[in-house]
N, C-alpha and C. Protein backbone atom coordinates (compact mmCIF):
# COMPACT_ATOMS: atom_id res chain seq x y z
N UNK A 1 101.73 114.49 94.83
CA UNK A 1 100.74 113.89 95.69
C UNK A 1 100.93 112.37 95.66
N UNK A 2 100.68 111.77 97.14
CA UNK A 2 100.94 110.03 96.78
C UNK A 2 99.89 109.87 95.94
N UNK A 3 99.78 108.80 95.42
CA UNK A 3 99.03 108.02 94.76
C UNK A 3 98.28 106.99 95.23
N UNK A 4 97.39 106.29 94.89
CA UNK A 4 96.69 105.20 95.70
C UNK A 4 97.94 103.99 95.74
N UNK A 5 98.54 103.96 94.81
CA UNK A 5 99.23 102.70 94.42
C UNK A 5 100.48 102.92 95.40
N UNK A 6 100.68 104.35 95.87
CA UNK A 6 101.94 104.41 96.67
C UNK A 6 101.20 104.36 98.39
N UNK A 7 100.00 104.81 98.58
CA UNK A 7 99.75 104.43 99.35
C UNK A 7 99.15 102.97 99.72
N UNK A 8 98.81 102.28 99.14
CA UNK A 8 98.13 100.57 99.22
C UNK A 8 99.60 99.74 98.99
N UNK A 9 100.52 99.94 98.76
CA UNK A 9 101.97 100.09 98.63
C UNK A 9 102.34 100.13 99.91
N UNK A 10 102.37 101.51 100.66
CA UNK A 10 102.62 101.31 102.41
C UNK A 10 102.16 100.75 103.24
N UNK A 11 101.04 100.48 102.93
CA UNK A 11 99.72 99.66 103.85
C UNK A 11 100.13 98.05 103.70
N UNK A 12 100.71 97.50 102.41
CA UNK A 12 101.24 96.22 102.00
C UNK A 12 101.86 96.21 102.94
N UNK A 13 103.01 96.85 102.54
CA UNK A 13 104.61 96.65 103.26
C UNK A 13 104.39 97.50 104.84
N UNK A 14 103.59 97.28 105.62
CA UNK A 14 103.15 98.06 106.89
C UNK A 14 102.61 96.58 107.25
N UNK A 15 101.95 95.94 106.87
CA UNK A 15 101.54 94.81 107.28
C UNK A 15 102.07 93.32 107.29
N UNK A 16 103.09 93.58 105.88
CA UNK A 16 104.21 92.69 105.71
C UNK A 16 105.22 92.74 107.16
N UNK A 17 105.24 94.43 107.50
CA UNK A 17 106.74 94.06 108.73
C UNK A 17 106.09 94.08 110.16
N UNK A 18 104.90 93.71 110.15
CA UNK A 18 103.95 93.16 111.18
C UNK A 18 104.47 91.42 111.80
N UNK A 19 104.42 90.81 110.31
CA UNK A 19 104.09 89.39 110.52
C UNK A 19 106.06 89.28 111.31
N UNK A 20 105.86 87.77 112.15
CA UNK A 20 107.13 87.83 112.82
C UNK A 20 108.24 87.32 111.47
N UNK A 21 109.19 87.77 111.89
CA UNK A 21 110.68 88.11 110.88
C UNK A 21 110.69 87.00 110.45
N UNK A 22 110.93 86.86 108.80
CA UNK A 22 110.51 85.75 107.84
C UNK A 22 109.17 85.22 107.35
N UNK A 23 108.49 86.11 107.84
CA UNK A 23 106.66 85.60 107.88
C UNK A 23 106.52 86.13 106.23
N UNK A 24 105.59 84.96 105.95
CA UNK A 24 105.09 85.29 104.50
C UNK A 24 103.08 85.35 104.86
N UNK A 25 103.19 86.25 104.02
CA UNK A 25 101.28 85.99 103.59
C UNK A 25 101.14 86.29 101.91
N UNK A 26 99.92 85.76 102.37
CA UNK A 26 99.21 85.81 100.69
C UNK A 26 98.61 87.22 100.31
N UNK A 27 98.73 87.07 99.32
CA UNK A 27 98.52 88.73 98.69
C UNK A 27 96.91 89.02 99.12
N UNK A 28 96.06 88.15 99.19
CA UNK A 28 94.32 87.92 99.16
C UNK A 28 94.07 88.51 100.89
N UNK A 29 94.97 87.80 101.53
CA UNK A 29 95.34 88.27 103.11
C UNK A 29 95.23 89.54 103.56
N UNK A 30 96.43 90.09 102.41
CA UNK A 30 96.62 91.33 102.81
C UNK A 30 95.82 92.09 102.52
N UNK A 31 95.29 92.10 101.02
CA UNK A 31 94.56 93.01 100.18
C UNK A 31 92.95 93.29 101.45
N UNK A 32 92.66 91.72 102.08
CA UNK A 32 91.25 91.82 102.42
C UNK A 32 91.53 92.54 103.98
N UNK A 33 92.76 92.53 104.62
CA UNK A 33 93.07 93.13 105.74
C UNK A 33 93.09 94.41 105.39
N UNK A 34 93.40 95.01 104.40
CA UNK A 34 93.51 96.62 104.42
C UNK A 34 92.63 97.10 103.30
N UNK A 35 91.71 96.53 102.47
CA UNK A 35 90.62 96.99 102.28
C UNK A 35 91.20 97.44 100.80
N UNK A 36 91.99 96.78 99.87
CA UNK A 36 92.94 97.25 99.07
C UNK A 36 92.59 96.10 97.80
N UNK A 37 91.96 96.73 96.16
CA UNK A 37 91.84 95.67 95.36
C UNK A 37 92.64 94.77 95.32
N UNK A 38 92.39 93.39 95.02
CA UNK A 38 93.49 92.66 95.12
C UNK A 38 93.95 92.56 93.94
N UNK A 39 93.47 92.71 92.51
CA UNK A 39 94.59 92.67 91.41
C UNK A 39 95.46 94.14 91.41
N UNK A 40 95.33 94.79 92.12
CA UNK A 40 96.55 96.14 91.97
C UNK A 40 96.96 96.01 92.99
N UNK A 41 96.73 95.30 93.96
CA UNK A 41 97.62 95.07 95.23
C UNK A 41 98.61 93.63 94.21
N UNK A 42 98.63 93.05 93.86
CA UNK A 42 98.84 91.59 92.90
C UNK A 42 100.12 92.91 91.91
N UNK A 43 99.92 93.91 91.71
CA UNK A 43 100.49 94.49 90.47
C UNK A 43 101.51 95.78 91.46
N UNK A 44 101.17 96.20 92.36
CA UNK A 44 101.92 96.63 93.49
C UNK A 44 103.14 95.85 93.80
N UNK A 45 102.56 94.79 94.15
CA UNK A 45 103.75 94.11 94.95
C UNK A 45 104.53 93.46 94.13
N UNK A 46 104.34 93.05 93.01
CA UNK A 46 104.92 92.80 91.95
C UNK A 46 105.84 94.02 92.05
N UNK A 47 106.05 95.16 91.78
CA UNK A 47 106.93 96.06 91.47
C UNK A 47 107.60 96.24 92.58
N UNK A 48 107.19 96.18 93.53
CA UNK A 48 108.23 96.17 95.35
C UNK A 48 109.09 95.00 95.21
N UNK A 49 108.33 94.47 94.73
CA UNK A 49 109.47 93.07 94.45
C UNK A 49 110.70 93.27 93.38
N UNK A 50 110.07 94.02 92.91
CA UNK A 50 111.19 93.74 91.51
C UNK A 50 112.39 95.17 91.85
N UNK A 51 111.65 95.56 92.97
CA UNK A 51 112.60 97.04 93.32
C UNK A 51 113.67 96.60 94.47
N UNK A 52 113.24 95.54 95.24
CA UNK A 52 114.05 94.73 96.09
C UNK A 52 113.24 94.89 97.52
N UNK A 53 112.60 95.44 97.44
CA UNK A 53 111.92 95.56 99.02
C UNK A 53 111.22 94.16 99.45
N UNK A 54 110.69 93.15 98.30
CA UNK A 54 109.76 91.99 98.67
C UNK A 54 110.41 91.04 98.15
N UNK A 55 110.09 89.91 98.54
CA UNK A 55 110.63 88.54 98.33
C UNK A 55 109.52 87.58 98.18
N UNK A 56 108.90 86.51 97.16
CA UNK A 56 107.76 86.12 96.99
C UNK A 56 108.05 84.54 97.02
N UNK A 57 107.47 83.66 97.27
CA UNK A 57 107.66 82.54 97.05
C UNK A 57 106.03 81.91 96.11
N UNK A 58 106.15 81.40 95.43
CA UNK A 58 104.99 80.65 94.82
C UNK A 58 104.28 79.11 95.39
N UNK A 59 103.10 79.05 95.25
CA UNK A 59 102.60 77.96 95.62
C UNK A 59 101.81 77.84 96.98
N UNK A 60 101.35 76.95 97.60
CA UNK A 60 100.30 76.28 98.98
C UNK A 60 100.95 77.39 99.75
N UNK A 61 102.36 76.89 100.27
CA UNK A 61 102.75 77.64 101.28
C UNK A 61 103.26 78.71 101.34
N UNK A 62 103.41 79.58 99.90
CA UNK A 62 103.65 80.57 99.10
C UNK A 62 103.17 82.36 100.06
N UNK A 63 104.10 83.04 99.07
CA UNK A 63 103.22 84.23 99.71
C UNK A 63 104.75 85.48 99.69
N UNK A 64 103.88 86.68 99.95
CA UNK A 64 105.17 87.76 100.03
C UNK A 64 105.62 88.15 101.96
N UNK A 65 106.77 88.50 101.69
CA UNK A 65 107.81 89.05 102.53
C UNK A 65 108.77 90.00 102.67
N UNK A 66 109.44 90.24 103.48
CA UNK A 66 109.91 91.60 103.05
C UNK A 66 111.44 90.74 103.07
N UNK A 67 112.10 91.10 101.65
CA UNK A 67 113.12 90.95 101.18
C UNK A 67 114.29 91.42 102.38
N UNK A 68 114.50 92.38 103.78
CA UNK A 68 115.28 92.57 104.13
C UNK A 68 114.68 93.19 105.47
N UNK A 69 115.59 93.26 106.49
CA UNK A 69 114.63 94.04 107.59
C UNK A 69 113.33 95.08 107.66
N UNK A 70 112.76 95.37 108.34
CA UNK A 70 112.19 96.57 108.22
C UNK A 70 113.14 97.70 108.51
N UNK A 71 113.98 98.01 109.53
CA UNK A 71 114.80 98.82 109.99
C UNK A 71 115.48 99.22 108.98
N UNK A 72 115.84 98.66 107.59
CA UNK A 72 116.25 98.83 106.73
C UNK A 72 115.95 99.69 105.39
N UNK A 73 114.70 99.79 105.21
CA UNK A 73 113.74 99.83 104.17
C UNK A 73 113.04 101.34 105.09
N UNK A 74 113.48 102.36 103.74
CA UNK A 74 113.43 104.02 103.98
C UNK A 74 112.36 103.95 103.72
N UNK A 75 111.42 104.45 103.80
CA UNK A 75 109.67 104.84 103.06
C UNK A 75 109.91 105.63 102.09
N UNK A 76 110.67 106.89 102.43
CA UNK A 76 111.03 107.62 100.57
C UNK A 76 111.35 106.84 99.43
N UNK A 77 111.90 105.59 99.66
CA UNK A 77 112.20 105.02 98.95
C UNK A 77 111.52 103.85 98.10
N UNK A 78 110.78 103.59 98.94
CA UNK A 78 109.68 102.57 98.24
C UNK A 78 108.46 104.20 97.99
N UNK A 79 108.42 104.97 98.06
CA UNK A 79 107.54 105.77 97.27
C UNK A 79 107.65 105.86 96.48
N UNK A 80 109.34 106.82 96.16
CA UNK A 80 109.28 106.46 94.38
C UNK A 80 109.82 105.47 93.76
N UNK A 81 110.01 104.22 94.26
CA UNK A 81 109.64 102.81 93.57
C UNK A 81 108.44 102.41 92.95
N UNK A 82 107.67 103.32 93.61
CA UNK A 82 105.96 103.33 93.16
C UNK A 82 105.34 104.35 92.15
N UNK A 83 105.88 105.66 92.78
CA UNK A 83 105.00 106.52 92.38
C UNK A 83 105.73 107.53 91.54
N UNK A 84 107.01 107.48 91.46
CA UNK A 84 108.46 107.77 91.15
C UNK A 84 108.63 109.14 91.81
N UNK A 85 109.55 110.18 90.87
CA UNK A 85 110.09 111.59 91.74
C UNK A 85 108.95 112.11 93.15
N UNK A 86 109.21 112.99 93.87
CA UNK A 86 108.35 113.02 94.84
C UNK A 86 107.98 114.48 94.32
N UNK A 87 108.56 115.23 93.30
CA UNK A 87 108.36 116.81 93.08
C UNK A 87 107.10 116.93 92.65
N UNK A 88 106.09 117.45 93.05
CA UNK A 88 105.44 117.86 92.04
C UNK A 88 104.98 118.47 90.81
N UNK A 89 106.19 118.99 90.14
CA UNK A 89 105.88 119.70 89.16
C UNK A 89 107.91 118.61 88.23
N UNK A 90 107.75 117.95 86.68
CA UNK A 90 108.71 117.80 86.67
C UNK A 90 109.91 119.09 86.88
N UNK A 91 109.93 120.28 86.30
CA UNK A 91 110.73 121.10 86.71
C UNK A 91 111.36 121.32 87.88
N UNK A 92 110.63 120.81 89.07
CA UNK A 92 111.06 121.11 90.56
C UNK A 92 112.00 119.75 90.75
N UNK A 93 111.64 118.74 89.87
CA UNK A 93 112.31 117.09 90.27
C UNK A 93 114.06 117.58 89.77
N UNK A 94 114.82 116.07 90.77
CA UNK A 94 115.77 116.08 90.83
C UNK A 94 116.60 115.05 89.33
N UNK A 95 115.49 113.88 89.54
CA UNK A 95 115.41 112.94 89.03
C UNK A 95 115.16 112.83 87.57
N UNK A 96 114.16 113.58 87.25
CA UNK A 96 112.85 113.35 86.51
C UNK A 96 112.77 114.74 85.64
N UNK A 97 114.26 115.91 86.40
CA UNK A 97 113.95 117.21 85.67
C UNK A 97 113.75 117.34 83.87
N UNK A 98 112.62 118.13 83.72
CA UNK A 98 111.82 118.52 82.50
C UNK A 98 111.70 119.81 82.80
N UNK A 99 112.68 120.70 81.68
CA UNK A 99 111.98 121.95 81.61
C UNK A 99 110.76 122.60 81.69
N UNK A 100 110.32 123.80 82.10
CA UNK A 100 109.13 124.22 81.73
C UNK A 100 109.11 124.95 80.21
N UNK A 101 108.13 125.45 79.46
CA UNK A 101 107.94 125.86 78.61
C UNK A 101 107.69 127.33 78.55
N UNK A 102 107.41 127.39 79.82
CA UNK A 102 106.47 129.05 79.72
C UNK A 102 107.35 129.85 81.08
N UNK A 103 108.35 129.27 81.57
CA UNK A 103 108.89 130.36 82.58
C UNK A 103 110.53 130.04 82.29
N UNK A 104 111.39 130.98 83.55
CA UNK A 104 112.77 130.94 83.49
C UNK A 104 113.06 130.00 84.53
N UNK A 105 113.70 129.02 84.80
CA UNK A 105 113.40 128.18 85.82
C UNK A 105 114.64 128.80 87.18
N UNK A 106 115.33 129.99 86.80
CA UNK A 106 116.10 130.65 87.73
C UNK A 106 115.56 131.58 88.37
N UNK A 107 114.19 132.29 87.51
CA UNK A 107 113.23 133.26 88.11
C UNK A 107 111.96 132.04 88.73
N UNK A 108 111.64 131.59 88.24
CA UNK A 108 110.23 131.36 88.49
C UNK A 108 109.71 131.09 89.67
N UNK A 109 109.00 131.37 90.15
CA UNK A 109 108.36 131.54 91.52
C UNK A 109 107.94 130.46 91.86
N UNK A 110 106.95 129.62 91.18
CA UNK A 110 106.36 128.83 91.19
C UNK A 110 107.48 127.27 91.39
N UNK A 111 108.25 127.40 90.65
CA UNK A 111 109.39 126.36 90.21
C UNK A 111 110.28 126.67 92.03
N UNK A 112 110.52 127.56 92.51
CA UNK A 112 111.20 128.08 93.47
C UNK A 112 110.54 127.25 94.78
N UNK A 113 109.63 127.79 94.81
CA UNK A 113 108.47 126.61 95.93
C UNK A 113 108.82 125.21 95.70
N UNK A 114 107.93 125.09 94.67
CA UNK A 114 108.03 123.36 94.46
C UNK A 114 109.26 122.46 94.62
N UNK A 115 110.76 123.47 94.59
CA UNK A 115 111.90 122.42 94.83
C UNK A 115 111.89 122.36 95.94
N UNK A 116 111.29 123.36 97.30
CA UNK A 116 111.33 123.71 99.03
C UNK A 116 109.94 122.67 98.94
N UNK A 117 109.39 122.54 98.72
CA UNK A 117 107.95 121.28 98.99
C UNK A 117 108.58 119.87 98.69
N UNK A 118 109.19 119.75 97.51
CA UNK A 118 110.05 118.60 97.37
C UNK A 118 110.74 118.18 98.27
N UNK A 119 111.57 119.38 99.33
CA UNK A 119 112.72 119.17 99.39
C UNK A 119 112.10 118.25 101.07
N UNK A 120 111.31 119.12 101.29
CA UNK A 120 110.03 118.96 102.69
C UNK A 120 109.76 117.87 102.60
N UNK A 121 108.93 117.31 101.73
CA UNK A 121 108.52 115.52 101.05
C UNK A 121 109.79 115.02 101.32
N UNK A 122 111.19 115.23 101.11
CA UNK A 122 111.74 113.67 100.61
C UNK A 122 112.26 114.06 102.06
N UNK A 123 112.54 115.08 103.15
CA UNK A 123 113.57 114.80 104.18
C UNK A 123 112.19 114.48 105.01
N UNK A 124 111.45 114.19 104.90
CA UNK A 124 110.01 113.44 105.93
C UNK A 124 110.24 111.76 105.50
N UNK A 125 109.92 111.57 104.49
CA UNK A 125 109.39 110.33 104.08
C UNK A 125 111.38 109.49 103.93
N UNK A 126 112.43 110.16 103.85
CA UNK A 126 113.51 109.87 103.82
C UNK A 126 114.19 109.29 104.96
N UNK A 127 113.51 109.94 106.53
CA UNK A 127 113.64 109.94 107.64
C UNK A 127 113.37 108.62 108.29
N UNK A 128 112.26 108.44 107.69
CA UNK A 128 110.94 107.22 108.33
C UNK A 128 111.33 105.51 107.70
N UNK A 129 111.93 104.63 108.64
CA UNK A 129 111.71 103.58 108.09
C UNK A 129 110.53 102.95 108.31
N UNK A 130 110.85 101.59 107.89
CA UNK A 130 109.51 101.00 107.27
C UNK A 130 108.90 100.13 108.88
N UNK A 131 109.97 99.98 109.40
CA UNK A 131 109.76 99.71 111.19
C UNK A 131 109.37 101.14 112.13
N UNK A 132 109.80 102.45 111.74
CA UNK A 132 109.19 103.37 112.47
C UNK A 132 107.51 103.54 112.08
N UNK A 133 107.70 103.01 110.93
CA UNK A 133 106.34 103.32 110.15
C UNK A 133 105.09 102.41 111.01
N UNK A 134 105.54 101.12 110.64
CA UNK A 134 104.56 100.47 111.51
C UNK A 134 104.45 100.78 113.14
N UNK A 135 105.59 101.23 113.77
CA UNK A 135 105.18 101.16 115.28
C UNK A 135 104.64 102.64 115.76
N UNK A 136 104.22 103.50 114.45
CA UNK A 136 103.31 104.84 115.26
C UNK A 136 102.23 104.24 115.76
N UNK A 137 102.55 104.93 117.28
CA UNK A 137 100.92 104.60 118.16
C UNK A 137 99.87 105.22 117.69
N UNK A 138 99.08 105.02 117.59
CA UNK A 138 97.68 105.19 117.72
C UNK A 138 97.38 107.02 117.99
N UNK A 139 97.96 107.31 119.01
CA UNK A 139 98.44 108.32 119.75
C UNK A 139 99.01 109.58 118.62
N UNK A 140 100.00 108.47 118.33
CA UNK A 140 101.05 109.44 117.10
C UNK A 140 99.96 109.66 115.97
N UNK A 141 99.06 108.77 115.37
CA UNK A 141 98.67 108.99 114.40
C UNK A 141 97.58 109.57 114.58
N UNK A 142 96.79 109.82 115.70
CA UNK A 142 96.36 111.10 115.71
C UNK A 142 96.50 112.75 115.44
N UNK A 143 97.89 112.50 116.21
CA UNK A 143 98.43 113.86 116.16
C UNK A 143 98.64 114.44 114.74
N UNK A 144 98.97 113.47 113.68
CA UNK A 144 99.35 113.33 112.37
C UNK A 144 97.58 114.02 111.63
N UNK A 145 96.80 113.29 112.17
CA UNK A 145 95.37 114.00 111.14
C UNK A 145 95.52 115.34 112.19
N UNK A 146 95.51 115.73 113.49
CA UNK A 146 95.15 117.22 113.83
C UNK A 146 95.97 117.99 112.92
N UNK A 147 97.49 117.71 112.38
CA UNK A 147 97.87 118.17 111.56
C UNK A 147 97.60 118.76 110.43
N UNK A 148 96.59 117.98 109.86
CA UNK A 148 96.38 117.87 108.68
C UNK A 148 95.16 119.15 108.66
């Protein structure tokens, strides 16, 4: 499941590839535009940064940016920069695999799903850059909650 931190994470960097190409804002900006604490938005972007997606400058005219195009920048990828493997169960992860304790992980049913849910998660969020991300209409993101 995302996490708050992976979602206030997309909402950052959704608003970051808003501003025109090279645009910086302040973290206080963003946080109060999307309704997002600002010391874990402050501790967020800190880690996007340090993953390569952001670029920060300090001071008056200071502020974050996105280290490289949007067109560039996968959304699977700044997820688990955030939130790490996308599997839900470690056994089902690619990354992150941890045996289970209590099943066969060649039988198990449960383990069998979760790598096809994984696999669902990462070719969605793998698909989507960080420029398709921001330009769903209104329209689109409707269709996205009837989904739901």
């Amino acid at each position: 499941m995302l996490t708050k931190k992976g979602k206030y994470g997309l909402k950052a960097a959704v608003h970051l590839a808003r501003l025109p190409p090279g645009g910086s804002t302040q973290v206080a900006d963003i946080a109060e535009a999307n309704n997002i604490p600002k010391k874990f938005l402050d501790v967020i972007l800190g880690e996007l940064r340090n993953a390569g997606f952001l670029s920060s400058k300090k001071g008056k005219l200071g502020g974050y940016r996105l280290a490289k195009p949007a067109d560039d920048i996968i959304v699977g990828e700044m997820i688990r920069a955030l939130d790490g493997p996308l599997a839900p169960f470690p056994c089902a992860s690619r990354n992150a695999y941890e045996p289970c304790e209590d099943c066969d992980i060649a039988t198990c049913e449960v383990r069998l799903l979760m790598v096809r849910v994984r696999d669902a998660i990462g070719t969605v969020l793998d698909t989507y850059t960080l420029a398709q991300m921001r330009d769903l209409s209104q329209e689109q993101l409707a269709s996205f909650v009837d989904y739901i």
